[in-house]
C-alpha atoms as a PDB file:
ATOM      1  CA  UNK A   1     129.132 105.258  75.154  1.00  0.00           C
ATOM      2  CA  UNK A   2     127.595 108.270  77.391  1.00  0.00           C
ATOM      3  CA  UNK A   3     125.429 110.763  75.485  1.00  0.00           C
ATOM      4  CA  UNK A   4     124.596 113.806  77.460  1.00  0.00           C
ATOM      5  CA  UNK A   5     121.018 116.069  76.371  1.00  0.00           C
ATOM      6  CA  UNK A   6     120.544 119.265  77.614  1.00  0.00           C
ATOM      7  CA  UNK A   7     116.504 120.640  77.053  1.00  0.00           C
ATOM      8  CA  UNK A   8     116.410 118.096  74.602  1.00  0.00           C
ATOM      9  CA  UNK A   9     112.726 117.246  73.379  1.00  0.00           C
ATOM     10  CA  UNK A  10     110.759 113.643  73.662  1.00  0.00           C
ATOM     11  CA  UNK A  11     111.091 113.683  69.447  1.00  0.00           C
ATOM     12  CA  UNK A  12     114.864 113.706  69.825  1.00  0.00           C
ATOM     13  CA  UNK A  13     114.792 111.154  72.376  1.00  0.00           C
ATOM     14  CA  UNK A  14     112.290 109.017  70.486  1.00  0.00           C
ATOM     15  CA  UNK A  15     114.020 109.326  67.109  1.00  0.00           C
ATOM     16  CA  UNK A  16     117.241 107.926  69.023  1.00  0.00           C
ATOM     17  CA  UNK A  17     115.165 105.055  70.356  1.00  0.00           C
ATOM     18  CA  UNK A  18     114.397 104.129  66.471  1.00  0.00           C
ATOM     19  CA  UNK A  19     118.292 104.596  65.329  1.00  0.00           C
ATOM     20  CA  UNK A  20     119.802 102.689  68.112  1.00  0.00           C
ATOM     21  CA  UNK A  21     118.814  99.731  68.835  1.00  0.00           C
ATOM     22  CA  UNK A  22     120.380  99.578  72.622  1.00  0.00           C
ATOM     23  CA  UNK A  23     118.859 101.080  75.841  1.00  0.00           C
ATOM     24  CA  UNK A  24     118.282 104.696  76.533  1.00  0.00           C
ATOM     25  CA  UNK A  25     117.927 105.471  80.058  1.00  0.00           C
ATOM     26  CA  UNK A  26     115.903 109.147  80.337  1.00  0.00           C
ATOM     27  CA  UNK A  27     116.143 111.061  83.341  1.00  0.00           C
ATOM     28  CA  UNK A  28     113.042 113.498  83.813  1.00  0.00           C
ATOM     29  CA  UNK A  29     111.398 115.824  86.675  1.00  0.00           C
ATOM     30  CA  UNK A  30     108.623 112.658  87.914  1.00  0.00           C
ATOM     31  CA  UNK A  31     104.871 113.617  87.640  1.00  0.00           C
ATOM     32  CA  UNK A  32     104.009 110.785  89.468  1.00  0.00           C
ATOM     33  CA  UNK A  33     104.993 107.877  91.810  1.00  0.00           C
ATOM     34  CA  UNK A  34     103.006 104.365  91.272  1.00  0.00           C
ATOM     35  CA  UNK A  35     103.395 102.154  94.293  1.00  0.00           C
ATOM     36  CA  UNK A  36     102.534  98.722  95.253  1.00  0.00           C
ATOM     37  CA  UNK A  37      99.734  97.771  97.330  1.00  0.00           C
ATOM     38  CA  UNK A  38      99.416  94.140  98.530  1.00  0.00           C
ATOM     39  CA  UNK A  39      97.425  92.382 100.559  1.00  0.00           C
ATOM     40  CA  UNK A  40      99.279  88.943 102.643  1.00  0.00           C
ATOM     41  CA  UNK A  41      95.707  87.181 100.928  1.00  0.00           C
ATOM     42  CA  UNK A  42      97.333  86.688  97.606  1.00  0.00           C
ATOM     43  CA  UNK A  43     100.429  85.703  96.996  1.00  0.00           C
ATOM     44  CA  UNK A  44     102.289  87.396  94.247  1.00  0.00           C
ATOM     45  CA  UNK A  45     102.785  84.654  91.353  1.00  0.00           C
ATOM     46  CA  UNK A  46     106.198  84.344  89.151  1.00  0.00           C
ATOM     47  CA  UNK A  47     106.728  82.459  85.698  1.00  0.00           C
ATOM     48  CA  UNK A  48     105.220  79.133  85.334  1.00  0.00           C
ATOM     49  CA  UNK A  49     102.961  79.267  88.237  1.00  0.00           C
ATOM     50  CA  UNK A  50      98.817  79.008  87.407  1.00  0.00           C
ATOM     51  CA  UNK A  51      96.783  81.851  87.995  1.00  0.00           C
ATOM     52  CA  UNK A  52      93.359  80.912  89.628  1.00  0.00           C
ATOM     53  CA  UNK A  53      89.878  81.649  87.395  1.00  0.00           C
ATOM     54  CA  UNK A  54      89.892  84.793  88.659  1.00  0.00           C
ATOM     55  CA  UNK A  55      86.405  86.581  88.010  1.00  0.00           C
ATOM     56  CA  UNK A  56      86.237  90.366  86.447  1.00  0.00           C
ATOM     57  CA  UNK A  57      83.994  92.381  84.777  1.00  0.00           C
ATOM     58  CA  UNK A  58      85.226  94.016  81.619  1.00  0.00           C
ATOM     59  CA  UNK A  59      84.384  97.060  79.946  1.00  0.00           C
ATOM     60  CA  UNK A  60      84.125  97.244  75.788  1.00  0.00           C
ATOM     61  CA  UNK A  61      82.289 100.061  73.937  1.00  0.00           C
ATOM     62  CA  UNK A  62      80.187 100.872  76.367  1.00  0.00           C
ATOM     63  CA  UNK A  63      79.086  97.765  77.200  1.00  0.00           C
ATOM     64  CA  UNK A  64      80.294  95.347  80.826  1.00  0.00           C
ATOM     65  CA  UNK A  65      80.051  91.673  81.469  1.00  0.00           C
ATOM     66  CA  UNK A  66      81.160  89.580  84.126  1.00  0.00           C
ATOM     67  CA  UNK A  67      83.309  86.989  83.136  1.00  0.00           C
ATOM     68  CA  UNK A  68      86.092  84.478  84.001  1.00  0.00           C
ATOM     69  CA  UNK A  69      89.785  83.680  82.704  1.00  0.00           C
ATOM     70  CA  UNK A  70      88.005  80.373  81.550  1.00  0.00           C
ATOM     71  CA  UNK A  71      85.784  81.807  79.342  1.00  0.00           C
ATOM     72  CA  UNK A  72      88.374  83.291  77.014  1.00  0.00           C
ATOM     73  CA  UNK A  73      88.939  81.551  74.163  1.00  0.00           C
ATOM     74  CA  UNK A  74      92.334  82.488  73.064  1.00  0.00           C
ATOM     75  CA  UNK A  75      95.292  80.265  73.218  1.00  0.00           C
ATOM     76  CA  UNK A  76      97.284  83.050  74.762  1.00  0.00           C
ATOM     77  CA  UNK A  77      96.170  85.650  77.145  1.00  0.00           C
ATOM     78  CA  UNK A  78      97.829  89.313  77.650  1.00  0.00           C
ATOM     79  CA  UNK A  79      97.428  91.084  80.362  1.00  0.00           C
ATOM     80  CA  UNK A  80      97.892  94.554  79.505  1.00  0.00           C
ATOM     81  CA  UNK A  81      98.455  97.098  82.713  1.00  0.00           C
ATOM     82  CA  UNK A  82      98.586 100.559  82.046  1.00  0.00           C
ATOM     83  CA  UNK A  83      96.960 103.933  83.299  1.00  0.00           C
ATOM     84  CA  UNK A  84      95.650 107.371  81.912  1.00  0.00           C
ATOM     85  CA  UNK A  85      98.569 109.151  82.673  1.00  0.00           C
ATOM     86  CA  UNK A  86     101.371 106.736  81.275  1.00  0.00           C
ATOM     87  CA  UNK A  87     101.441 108.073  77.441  1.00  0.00           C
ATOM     88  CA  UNK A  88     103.445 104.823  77.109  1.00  0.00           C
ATOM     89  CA  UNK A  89     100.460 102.821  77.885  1.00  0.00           C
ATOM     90  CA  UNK A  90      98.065 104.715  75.298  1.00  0.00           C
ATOM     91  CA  UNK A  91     100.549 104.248  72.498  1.00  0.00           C
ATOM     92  CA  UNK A  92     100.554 100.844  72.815  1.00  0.00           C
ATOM     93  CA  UNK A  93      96.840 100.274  72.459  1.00  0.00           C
ATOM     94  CA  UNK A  94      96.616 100.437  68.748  1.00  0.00           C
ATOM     95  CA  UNK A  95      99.668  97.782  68.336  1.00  0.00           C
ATOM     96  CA  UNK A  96      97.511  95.528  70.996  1.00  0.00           C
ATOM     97  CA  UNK A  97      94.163  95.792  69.217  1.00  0.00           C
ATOM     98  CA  UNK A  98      96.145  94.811  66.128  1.00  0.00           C
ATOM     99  CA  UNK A  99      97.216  91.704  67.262  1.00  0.00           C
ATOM    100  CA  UNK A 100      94.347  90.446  68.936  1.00  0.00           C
ATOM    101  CA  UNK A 101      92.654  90.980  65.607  1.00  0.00           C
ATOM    102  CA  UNK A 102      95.295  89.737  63.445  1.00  0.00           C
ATOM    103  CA  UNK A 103      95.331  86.326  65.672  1.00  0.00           C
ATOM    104  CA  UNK A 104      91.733  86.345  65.754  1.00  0.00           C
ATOM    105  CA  UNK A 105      90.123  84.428  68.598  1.00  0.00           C
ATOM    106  CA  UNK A 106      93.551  82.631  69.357  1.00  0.00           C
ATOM    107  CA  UNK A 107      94.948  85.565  71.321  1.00  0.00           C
ATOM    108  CA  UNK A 108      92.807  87.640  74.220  1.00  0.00           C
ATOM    109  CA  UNK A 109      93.748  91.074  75.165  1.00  0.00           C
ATOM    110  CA  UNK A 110      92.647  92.065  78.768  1.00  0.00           C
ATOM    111  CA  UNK A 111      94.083  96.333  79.351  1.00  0.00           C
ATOM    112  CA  UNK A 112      94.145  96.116  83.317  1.00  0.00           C
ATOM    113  CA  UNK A 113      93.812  99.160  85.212  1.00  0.00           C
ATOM    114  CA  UNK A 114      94.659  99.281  88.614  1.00  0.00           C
ATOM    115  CA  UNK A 115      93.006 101.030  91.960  1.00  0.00           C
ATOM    116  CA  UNK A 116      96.810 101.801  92.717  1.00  0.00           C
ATOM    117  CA  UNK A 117      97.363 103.802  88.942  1.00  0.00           C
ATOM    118  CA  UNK A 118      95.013 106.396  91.023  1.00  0.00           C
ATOM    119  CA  UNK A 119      92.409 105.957  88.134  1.00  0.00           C
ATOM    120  CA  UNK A 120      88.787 106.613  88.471  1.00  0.00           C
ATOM    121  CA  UNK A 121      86.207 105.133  86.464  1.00  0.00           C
ATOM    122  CA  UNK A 122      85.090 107.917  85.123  1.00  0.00           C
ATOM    123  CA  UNK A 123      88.796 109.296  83.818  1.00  0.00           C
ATOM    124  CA  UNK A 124      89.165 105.633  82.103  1.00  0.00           C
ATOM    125  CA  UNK A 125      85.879 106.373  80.370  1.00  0.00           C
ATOM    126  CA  UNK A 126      86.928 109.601  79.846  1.00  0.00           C
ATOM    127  CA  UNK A 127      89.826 108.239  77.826  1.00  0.00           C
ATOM    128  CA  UNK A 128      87.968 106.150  75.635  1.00  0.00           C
ATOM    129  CA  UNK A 129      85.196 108.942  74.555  1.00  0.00           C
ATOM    130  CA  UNK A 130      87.903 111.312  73.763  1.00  0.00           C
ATOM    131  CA  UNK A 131      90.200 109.188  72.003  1.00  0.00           C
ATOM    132  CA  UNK A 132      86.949 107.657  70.126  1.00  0.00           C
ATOM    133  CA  UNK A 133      85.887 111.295  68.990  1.00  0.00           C
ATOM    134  CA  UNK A 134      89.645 112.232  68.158  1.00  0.00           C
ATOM    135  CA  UNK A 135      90.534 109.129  65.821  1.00  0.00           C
ATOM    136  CA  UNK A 136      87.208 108.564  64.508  1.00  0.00           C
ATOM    137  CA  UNK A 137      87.043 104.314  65.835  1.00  0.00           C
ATOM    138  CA  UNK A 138      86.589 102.346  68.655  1.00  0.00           C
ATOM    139  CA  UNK A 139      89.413  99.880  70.141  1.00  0.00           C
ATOM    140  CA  UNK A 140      88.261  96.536  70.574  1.00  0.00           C
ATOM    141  CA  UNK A 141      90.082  95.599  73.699  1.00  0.00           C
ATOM    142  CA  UNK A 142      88.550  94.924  76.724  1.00  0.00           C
ATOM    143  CA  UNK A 143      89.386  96.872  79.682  1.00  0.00           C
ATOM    144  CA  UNK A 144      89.022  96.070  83.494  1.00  0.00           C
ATOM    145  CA  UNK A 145      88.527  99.338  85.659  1.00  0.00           C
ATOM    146  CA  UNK A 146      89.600  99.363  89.089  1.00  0.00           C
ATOM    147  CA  UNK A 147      91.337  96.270  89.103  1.00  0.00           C
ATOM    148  CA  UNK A 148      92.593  94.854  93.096  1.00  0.00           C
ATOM    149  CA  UNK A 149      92.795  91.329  91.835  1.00  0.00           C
ATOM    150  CA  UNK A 150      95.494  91.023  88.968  1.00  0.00           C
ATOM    151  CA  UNK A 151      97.627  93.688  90.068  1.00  0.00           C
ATOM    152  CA  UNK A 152      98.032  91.629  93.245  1.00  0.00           C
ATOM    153  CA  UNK A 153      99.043  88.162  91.700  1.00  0.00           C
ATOM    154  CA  UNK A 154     101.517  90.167  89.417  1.00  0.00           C
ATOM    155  CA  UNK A 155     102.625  92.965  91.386  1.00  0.00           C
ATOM    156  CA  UNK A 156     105.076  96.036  89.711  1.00  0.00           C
ATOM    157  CA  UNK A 157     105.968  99.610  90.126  1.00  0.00           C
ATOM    158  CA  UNK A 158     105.557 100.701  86.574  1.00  0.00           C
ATOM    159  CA  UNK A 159     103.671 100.924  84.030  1.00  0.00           C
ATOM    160  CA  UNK A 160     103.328  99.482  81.342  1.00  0.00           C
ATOM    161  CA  UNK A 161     103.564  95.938  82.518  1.00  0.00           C
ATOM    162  CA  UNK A 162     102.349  92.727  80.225  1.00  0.00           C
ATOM    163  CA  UNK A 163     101.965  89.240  81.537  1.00  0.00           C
ATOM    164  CA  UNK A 164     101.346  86.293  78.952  1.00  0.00           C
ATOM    165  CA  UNK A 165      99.410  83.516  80.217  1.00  0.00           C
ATOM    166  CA  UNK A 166      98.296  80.164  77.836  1.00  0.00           C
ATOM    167  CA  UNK A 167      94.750  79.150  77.656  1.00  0.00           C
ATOM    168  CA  UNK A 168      95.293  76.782  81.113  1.00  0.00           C
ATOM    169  CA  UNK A 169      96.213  80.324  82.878  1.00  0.00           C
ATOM    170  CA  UNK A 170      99.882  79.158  83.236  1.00  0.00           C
ATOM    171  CA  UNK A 171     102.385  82.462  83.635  1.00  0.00           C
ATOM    172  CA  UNK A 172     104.667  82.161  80.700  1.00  0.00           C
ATOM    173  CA  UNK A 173     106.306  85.640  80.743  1.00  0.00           C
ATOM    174  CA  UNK A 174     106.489  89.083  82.108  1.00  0.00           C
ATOM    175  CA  UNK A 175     107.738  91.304  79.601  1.00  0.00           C
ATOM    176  CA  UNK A 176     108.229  94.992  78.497  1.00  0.00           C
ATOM    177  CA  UNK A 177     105.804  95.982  75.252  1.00  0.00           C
ATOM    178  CA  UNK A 178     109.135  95.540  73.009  1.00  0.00           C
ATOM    179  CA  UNK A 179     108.625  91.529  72.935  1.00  0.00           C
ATOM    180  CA  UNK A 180     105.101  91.698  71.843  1.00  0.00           C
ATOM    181  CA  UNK A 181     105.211  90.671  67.850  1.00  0.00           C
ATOM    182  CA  UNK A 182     103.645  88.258  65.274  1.00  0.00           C
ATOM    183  CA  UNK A 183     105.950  86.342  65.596  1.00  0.00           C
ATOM    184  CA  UNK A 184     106.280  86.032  69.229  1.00  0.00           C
ATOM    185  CA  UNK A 185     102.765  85.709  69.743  1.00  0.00           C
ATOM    186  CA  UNK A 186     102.618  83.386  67.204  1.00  0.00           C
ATOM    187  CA  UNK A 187     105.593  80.896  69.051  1.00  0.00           C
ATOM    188  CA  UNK A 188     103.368  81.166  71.765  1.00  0.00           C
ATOM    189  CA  UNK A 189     100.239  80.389  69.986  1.00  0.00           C
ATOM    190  CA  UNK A 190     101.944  77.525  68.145  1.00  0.00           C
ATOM    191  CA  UNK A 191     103.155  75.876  71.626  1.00  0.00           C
ATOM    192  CA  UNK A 192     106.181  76.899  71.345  1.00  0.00           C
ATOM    193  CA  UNK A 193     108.091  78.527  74.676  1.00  0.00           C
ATOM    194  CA  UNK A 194     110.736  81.569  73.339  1.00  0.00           C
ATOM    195  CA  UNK A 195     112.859  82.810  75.967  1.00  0.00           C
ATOM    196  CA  UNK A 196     112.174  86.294  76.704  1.00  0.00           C
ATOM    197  CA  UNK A 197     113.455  89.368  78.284  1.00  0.00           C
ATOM    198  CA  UNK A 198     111.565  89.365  81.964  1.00  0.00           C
ATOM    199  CA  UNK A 199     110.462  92.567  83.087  1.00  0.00           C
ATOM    200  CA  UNK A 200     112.650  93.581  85.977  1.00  0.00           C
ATOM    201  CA  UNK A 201     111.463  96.395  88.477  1.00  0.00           C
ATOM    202  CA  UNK A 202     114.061  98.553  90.261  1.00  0.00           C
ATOM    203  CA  UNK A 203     115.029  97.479  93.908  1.00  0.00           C
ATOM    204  CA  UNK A 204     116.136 100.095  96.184  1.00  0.00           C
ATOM    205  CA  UNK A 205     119.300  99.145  96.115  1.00  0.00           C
ATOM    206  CA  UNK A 206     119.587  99.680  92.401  1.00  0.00           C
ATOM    207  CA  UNK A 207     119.202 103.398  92.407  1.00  0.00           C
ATOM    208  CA  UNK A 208     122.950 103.450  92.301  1.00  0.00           C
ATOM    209  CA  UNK A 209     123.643 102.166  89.573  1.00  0.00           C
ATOM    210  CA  UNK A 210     120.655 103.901  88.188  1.00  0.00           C
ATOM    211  CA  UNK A 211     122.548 107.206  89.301  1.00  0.00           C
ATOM    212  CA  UNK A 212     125.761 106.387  88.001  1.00  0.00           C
ATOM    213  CA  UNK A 213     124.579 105.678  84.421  1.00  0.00           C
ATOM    214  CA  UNK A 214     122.783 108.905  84.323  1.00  0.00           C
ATOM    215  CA  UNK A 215     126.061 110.171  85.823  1.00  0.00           C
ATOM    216  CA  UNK A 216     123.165 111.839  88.372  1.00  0.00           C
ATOM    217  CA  UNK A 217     124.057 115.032  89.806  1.00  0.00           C
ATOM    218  CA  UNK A 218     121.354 115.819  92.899  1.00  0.00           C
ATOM    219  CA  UNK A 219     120.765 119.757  93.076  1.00  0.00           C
ATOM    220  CA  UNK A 220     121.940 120.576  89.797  1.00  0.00           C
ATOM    221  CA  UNK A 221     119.284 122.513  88.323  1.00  0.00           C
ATOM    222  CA  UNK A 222     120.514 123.419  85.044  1.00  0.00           C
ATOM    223  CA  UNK A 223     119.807 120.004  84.204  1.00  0.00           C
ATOM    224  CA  UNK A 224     116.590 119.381  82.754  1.00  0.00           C
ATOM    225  CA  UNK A 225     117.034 116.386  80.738  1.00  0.00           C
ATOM    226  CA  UNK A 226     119.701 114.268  80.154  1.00  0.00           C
ATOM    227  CA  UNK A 227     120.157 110.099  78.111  1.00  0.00           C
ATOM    228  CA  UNK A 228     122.442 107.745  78.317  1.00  0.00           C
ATOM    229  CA  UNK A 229     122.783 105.180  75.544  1.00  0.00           C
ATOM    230  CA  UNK A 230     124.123 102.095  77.050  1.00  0.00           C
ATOM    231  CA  UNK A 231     124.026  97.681  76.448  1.00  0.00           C
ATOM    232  CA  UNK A 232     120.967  95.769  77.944  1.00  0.00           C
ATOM    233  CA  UNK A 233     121.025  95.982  81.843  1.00  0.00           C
ATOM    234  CA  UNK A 234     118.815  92.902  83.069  1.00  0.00           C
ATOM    235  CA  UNK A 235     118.287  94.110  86.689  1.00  0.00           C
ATOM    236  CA  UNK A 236     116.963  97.597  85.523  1.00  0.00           C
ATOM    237  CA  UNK A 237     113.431  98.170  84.796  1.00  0.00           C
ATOM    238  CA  UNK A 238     111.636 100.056  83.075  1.00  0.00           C
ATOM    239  CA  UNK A 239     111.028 103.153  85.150  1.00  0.00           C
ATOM    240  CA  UNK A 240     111.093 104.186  89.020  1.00  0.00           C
ATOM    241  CA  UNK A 241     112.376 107.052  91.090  1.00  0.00           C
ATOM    242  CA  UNK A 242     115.514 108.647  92.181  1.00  0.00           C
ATOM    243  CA  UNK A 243     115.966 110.004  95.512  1.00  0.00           C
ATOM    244  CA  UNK A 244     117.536 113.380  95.992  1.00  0.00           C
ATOM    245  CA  UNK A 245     118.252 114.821  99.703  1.00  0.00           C
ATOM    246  CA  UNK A 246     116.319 112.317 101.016  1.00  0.00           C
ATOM    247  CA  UNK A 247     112.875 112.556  98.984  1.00  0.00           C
ATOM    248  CA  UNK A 248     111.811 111.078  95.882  1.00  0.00           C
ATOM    249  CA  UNK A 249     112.441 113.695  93.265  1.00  0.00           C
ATOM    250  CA  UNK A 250     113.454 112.967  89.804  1.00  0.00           C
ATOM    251  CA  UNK A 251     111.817 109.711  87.785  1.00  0.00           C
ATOM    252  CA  UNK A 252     113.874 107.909  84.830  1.00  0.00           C
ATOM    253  CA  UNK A 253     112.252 105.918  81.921  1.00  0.00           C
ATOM    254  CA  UNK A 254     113.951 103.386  79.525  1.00  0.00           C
ATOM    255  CA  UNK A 255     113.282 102.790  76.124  1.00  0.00           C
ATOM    256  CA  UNK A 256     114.096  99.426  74.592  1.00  0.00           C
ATOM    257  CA  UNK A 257     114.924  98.906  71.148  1.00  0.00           C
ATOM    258  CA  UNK A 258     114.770  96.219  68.825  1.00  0.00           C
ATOM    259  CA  UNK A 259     114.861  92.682  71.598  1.00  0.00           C
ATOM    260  CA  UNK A 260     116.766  90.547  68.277  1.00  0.00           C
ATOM    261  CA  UNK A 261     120.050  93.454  69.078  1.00  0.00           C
ATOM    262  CA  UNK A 262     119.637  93.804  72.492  1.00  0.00           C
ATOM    263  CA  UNK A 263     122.081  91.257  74.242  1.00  0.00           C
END
């Protein structure tokens, strides 16, 4: 089933997301592009490999310590990457700082901000003091500001991007922010390993099909928004560019719905 949206709002789109519980692919004018930016140092690590004790500083309230992966306590770590422009990111933070308090000291929270988000210390801190003054409370997730360590072990293109590790810094998933629940979390926590949906990025060679479920029509400026409502597509992720005439031009977005209807 195609659905077409002309000028259509991000409260119609969003209100779809809640009734269906399928994919919507969004096609919108890109603000943004967020590359990779590896080093041939560290080698980019994939589910069920060990992360080493990498060492960080984190930032919470004001306050920074150095620490290491070891000296987290929780049975499961998630690494949370996101950036000041992604509103997807920012959303998610109140659903993250939920958890970790809901699971106590069993589950760790790191938000991971990248040098290659184009971030700046002082725009993440910027964040926090206005969102502190807005809502009136203080998030209790540790963040890690400039970040050329993690983003190189789990490289991606978009944001946001979570990677579960257990409390021996074993990968155990890479996932979208739709598979982070109670009771996931919990299966985790418990020792239990539930098979997840693995965050795919979008190869090159994907843009086609990309293009052809948006039924994408380069130079067509009338055009401003359109959605396609379509099954799960495993080798799609969850943003990235489209190419028109040659240069990168239009970005597309995908909302996932509920993961226990999504086949």
């Amino acid at each position: 089933m195609k659905l077409m949206v002309r000028n259509a709002g991000i409260c119609g789109l969003m209100c779809m997301a809640f009734m269906f519980p399928q994919l919507i692919f969004s096609q919108t004018i890109a603000r943004t592009s967020y590359s990779k930016n590896l080093t041939e140092e560290m080698e980019p690590l994939t589910i069920g490999s060990r992360i080493p004790d990498v060492e960080f500083t984190v930032h919470l309230n004001g306050k920074t310590k150095r620490q290491r992966l070891s000296d987290l306590q929780g049975e499961v770590i998630i690494l949370d990457f996101w950036a000041t422009w992604c509103g997807a990111c920012v959303k998610g933070f109140p659903k993250m700082d939920s958890m970790q308090r809901y699971f106590g000291g069993k589950l760790d929270v790191l938000l991971v901000n990248a040098l290659q988000t184009g971030d700046t210390e002082e725009k993440v801190k910027g964040y926090f003091d206005r969102r502190e003054k807005k809502t009136g409370t203080k998030l209790g997730l540790a963040c890690i500001i400039n970040d050329s360590t993690f983003s190189k072990y789990f490289p991606h293109t978009s944001v946001p991007h979570y990677v579960w590790l257990d409390k021996d810094r074993n990968v155990l998933a890479v996932t979208l922010g739709n598979e982070i629940s109670k009771e996931i979390i919990g299966s985790f926590i418990k020792g239990e390993r539930p098979v997840l949906h693995e965050k795919k990025e979008v190869p090159k060679e994907h843009e086609t099909k990309v293009k052809n479920l948006l039924d994408f029509k380069p130079g067509d400026k009338n055009v401003l928004h359109q959605s396609v409502l379509t099954g799960y597509q495993a080798d799609i992720g969850g943003s990235g560019s489209l190419t028109m005439d040659g240069i990168k031009q239009s970005g597309f977005y995908i909302l996932y719905g509920d993961r226990k209807s999504v086949v």
